[in-house]
N, C-alpha and C. Protein backbone atom coordinates (compact mmCIF):
# COMPACT_ATOMS: atom_id res chain seq x y z
N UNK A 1 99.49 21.58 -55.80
CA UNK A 1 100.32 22.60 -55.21
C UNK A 1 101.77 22.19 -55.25
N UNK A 2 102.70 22.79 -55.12
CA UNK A 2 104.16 22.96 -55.54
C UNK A 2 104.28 23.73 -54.55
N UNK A 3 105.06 22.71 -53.29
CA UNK A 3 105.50 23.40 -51.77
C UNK A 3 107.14 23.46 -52.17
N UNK A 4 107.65 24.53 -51.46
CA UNK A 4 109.08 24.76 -51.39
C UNK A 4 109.69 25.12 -50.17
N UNK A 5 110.72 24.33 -49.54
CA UNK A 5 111.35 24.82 -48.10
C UNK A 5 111.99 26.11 -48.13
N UNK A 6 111.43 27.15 -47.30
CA UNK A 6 112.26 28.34 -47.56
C UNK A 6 112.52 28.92 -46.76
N UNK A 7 112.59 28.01 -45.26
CA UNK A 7 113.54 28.48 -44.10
C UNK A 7 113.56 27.07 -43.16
N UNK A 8 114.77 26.73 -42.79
CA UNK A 8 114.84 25.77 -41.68
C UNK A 8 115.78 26.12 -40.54
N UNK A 9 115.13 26.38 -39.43
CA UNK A 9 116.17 26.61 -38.17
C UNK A 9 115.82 25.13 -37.43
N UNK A 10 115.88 25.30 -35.94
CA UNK A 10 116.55 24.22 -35.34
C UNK A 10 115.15 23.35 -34.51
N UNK A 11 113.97 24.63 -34.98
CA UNK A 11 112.73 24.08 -34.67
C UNK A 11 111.71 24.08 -35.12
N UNK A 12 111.93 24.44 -36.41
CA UNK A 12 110.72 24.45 -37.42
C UNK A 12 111.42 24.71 -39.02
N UNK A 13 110.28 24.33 -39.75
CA UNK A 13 110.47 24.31 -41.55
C UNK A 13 109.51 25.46 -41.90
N UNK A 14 109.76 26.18 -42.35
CA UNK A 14 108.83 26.87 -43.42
C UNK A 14 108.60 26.34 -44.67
N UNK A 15 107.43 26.45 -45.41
CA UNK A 15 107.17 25.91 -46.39
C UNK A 15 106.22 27.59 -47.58
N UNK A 16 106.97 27.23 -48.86
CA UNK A 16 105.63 28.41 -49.41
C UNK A 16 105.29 27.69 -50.63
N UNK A 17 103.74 27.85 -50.75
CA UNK A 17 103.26 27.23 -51.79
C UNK A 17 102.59 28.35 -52.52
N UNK A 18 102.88 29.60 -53.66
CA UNK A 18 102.24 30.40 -54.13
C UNK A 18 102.77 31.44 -52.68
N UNK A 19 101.34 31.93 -52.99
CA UNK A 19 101.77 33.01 -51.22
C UNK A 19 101.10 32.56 -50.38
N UNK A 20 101.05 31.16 -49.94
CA UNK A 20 100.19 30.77 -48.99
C UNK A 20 101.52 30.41 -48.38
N UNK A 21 101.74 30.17 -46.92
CA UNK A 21 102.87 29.70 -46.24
C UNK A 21 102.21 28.60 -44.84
N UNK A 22 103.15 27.50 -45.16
CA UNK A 22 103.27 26.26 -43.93
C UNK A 22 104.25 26.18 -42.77
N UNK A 23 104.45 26.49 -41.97
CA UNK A 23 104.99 25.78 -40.77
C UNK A 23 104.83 24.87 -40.14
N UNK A 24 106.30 23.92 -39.89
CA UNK A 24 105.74 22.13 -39.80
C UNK A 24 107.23 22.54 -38.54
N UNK A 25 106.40 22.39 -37.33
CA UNK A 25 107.43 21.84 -35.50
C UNK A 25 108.60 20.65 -36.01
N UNK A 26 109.54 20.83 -35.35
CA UNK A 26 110.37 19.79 -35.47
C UNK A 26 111.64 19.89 -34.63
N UNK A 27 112.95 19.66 -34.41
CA UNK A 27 114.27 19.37 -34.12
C UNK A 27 115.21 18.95 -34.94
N UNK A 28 116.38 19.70 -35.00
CA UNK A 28 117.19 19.21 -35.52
C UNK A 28 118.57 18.43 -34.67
N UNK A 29 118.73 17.61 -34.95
CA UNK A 29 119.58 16.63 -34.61
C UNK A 29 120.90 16.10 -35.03
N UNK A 30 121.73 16.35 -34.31
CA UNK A 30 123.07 15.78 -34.28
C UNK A 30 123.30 14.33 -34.80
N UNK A 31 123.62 14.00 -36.09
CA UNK A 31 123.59 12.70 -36.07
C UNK A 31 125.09 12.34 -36.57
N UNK A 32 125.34 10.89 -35.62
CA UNK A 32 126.46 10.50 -35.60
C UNK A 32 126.83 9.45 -36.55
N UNK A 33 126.31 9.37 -37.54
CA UNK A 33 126.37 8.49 -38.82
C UNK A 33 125.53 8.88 -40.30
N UNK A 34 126.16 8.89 -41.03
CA UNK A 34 125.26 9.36 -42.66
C UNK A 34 124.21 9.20 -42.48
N UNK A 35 123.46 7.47 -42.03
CA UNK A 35 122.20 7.14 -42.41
C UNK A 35 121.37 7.22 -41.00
N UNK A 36 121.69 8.09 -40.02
CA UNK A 36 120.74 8.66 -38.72
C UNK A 36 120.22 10.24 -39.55
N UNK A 37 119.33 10.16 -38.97
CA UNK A 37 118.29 11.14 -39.24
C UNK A 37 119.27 12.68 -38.95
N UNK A 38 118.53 13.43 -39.45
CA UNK A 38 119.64 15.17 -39.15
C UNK A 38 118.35 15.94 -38.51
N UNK A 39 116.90 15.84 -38.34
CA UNK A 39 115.99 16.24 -38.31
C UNK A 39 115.29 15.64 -38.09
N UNK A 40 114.39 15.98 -37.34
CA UNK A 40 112.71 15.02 -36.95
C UNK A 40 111.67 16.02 -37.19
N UNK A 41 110.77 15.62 -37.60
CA UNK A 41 108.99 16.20 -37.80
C UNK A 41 108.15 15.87 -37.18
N UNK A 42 107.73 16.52 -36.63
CA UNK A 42 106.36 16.38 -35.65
C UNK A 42 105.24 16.84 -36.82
N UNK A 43 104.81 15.48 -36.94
CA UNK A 43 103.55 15.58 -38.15
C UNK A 43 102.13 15.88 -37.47
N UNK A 44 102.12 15.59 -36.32
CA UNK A 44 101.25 16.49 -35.76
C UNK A 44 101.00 17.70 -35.20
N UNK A 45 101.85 18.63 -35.68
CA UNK A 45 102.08 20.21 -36.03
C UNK A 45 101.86 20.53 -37.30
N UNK A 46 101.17 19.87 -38.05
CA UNK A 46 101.15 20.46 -39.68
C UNK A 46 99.39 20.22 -39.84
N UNK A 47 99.09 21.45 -39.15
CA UNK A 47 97.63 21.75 -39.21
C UNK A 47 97.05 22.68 -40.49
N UNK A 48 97.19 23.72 -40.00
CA UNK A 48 96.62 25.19 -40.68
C UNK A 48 98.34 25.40 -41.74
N UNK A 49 97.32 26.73 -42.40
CA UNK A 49 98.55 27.07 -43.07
C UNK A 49 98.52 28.42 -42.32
N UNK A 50 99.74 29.17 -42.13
CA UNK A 50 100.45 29.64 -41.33
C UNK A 50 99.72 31.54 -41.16
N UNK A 51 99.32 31.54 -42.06
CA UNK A 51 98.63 33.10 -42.24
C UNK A 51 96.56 32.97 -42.27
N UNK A 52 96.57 32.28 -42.71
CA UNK A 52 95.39 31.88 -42.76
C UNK A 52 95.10 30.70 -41.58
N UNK A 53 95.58 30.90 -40.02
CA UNK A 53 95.31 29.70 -39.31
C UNK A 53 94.08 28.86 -39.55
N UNK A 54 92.91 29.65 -39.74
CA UNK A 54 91.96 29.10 -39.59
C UNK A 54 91.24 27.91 -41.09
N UNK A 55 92.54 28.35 -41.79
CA UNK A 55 92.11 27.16 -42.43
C UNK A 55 93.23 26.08 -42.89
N UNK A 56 92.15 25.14 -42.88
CA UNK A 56 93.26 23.77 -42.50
C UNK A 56 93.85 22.50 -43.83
N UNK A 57 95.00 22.12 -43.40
CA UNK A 57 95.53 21.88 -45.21
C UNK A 57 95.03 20.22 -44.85
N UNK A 58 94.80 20.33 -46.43
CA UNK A 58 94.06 18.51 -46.65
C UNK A 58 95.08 17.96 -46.59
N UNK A 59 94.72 16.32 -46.42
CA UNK A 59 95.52 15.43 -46.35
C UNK A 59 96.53 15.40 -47.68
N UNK A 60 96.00 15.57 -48.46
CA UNK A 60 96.69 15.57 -50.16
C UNK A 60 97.51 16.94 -50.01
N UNK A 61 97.83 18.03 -49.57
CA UNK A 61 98.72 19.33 -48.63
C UNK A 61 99.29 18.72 -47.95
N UNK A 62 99.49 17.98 -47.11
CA UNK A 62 100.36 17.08 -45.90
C UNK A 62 101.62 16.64 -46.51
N UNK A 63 100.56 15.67 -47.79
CA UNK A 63 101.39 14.80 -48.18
C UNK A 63 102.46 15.28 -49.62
N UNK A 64 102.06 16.32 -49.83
CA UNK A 64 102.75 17.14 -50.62
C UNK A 64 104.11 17.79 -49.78
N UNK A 65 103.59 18.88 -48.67
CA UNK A 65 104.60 19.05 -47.49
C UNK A 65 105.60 18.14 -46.94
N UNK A 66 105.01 16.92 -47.00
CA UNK A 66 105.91 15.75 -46.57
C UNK A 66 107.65 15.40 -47.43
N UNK A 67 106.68 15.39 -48.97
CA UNK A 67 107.47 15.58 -49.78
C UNK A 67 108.54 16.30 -50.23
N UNK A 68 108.22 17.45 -49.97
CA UNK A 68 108.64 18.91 -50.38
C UNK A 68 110.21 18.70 -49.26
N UNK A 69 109.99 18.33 -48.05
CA UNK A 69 110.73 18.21 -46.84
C UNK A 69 111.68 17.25 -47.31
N UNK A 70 111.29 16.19 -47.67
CA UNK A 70 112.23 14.76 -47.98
C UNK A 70 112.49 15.13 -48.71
N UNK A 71 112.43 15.76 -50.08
CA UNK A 71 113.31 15.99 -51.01
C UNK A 71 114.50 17.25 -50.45
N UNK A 72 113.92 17.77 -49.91
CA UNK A 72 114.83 18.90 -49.31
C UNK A 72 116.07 18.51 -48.56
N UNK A 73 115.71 17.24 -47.76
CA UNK A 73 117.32 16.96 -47.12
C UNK A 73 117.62 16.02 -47.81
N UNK A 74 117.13 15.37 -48.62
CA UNK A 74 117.72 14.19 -49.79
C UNK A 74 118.89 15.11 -50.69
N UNK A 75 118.31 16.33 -50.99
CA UNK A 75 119.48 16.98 -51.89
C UNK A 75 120.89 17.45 -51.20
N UNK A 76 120.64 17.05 -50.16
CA UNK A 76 121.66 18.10 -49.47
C UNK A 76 122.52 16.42 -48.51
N UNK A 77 121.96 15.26 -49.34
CA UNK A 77 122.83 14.20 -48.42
C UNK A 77 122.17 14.09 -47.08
N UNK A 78 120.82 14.39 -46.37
CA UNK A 78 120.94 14.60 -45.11
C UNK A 78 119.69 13.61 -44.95
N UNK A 79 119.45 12.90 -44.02
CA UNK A 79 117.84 12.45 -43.80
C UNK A 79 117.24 12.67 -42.54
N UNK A 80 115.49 12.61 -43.14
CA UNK A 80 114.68 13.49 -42.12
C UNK A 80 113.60 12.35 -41.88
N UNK A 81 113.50 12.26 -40.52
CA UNK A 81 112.33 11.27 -39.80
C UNK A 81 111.43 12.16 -39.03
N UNK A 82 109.95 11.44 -39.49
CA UNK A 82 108.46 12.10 -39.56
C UNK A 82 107.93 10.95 -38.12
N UNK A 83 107.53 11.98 -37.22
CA UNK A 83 106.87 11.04 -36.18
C UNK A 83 105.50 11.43 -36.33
């Protein structure tokens, strides 16, 4: 799968892979130096995929999502920490 960020506000990421869609909890954060985080992930909010709650993304989906995220604020200069 080929996840893409395609909305970030101040408490969550959207993610779309095809027309399936992810939502992953988080905060965004004020950071007072380049190399402090701009964002945090609550990786234990990245259950289901977002229309289909009831079904739930594999570990190999996580870790794709994970990705998809880190590259997302890597392009933009920004970094993101996964709790």
């Amino acid at each position: 799968m080929n996840f893409e960020v395609v909305h970030v506000s101040r408490g969550d990421i959207r993610l779309k892979s095809g027309d399936k869609l992810v939502r992953v909890l988080g905060e965004a954060l004020i950071a007072s130096a380049p190399t402090e985080p701009s964002y945090v992930i609550y990786l234990n909010s990245m259950n289901n995929w977002e229309l289909a709650s009831d079904v739930a993304l594999t570990e190999t989906e996580k870790q794709e999502v994970i990705s998809a995220i880190r590259k997302h604020f890597q392009d933009r200069g920004s970094v993101v920490e996964f709790e």
